[in-house]
Protein backbone atom coordinates (compact mmCIF):
# COMPACT_ATOMS: atom_id res chain seq x y z
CA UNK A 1 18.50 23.52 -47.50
CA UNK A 2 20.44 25.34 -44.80
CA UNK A 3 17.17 26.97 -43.36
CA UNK A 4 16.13 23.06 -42.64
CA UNK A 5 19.64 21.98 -41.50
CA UNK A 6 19.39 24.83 -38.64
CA UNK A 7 15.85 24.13 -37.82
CA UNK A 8 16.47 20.13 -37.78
CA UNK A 9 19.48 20.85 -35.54
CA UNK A 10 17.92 23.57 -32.80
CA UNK A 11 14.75 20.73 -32.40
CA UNK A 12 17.09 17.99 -32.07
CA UNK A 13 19.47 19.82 -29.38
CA UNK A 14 15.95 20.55 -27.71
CA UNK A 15 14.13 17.17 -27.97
CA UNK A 16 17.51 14.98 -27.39
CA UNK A 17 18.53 15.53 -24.11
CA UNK A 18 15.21 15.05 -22.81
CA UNK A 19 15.01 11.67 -23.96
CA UNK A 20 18.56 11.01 -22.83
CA UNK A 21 17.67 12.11 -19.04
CA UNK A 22 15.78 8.94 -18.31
CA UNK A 23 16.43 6.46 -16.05
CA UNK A 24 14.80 2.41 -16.11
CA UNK A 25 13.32 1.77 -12.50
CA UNK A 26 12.63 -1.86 -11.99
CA UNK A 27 9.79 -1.89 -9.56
CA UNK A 28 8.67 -5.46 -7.69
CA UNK A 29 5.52 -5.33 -5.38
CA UNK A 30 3.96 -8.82 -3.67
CA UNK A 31 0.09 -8.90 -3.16
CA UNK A 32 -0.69 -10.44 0.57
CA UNK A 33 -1.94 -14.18 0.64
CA UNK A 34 -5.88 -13.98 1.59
CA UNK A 35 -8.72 -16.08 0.32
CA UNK A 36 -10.57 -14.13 -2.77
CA UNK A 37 -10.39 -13.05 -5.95
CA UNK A 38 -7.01 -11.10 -7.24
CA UNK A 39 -6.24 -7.29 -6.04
CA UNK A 40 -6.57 -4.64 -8.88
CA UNK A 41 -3.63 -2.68 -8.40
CA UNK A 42 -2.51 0.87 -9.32
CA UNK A 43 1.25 2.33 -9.19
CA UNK A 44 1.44 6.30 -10.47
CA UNK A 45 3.52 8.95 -9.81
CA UNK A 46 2.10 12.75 -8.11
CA UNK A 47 3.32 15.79 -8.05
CA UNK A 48 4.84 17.54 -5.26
CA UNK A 49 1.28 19.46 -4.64
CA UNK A 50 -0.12 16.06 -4.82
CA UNK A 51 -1.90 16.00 -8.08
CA UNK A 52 -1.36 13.31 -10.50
CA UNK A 53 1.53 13.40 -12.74
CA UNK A 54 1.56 9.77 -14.55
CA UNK A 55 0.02 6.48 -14.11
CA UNK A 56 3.06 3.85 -14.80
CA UNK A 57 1.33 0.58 -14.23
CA UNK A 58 -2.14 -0.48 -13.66
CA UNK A 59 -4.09 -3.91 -13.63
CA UNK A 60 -7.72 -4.55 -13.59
CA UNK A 61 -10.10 -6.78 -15.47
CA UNK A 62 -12.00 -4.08 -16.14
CA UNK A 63 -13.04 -0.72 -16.11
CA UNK A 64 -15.70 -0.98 -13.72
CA UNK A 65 -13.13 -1.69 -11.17
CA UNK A 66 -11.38 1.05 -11.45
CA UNK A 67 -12.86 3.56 -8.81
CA UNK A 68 -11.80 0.43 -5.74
CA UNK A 69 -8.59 1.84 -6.81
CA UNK A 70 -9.63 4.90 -4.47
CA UNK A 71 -6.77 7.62 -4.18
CA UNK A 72 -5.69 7.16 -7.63
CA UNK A 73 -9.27 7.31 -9.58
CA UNK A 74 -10.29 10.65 -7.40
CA UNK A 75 -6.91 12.00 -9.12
CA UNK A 76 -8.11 10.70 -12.28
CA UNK A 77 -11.51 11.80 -12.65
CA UNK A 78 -11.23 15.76 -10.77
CA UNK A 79 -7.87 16.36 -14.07
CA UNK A 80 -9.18 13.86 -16.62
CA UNK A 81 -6.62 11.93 -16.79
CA UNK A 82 -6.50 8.83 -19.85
CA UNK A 83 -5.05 5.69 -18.35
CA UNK A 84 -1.69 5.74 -19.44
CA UNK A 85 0.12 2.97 -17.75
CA UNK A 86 0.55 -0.60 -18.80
CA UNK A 87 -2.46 -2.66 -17.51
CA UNK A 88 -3.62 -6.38 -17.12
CA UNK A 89 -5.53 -9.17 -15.36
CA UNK A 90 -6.22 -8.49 -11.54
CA UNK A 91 -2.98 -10.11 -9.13
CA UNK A 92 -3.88 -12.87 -7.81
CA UNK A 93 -3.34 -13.37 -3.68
CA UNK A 94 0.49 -13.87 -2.66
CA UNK A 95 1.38 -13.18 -6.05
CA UNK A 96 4.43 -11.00 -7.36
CA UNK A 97 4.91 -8.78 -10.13
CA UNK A 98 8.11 -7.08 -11.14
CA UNK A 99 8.53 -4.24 -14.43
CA UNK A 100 10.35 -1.33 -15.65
CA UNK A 101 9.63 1.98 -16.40
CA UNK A 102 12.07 4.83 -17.50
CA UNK A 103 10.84 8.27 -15.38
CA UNK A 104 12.52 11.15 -16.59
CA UNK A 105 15.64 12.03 -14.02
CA UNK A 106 13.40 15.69 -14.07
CA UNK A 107 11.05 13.75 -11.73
CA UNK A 108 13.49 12.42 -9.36
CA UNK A 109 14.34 14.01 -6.54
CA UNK A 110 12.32 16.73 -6.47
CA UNK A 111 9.41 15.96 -4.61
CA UNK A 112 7.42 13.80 -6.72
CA UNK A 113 5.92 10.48 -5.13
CA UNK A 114 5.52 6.65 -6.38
CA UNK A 115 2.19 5.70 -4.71
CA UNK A 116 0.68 2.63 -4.94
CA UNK A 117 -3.31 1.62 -4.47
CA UNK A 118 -4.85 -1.74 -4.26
CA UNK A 119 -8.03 -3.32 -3.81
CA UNK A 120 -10.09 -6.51 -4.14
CA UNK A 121 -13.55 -7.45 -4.00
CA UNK A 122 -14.95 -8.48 -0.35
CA UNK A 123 -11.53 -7.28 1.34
CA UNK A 124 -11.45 -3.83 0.83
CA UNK A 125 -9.53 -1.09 -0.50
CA UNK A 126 -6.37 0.63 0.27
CA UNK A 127 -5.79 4.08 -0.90
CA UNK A 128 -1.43 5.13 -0.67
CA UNK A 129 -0.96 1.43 0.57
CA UNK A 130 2.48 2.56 -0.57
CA UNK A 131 3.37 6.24 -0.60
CA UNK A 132 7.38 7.05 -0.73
CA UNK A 133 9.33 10.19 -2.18
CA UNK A 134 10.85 8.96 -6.00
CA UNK A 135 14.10 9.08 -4.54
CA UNK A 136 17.41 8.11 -6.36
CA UNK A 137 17.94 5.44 -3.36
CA UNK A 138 16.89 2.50 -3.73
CA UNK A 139 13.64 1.23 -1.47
CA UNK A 140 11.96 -1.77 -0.08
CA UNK A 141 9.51 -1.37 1.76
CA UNK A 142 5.48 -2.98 2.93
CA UNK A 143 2.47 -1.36 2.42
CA UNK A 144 0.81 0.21 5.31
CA UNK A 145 -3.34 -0.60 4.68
CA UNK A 146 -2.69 -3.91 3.92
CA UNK A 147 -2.30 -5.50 0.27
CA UNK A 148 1.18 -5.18 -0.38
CA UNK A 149 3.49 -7.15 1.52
CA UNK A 150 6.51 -6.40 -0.34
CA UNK A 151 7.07 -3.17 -2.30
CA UNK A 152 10.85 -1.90 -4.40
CA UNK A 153 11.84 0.12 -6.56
CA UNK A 154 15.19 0.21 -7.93
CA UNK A 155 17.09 2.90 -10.03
């Protein structure tokens, strides 16, 4: 019984504190108004060599769509990576979306990235619309290819 109170003890003093390092980002990104059907959109973390650490959120009708999403399905595919984000129906044009996601504080601040991809059919795609460090600030910002109008993320 004491063998299994030590052992219960070291793997909670292990496994607790990295649950407890955590912190809930509320993210908010706009789609641009255009004429169309809704942008399939991507938002995922990478690594500080730029490899793909996590995808946090994700919407698409279907899998078919998924290589529009450009930047973030070539990460995918080469490290066979399982979708692991939340996903859902396509955004529809001038449309907003806001939802939180607890990152690990390991991943803040150290070089990781939050990038964002988006694309929709007959308008093209936009690989890193948004790419910005996953900073402890607090950012707003507009994507730069042209799908995201509005883009925060809040710690």
């Amino acid at each position: 019984m004491k063998k299994l109170a030590k052992i219960l003890l070291i793997s909670t003093a292990i496994w607790l504190p990295q649950v407890a390092a955590a912190r809930n980002v509320t993210f908010d990104l706009t789609v641009k108004s255009y004429t169309g059907p809704g942008a399939y959109v991507v938002v995922y973390i990478t690594r500080p060599d730029n490899n793909l650490h996590s995808t946090i959120w994700l919407n698409s009708k279907e899998e078919k769509y998924l290589p529009a999403l450009r930047g973030w399905h070539r990460h995918a595919l080469r490290q066979g990576v399982r979708i692991d984000g939340f996903s859902g129906a396509s955004l529809g044009a001038g449309k907003s979306v806001k939802f939180n996601v607890n990152i690990p504080d390991s991943l803040i601040d150290t070089g990781y990235k939050i990038q964002v991809d988006a694309a929709a059919e007959d308008q093209g795609m936009a690989p890193k619309d948004v790419n910005i460090p996953l900073s402890s600030k607090n950012v707003k910002t507009t994507g730069k290819r042209g799908f995201i109008t509005a883009f925060s993320m809040k710690m």
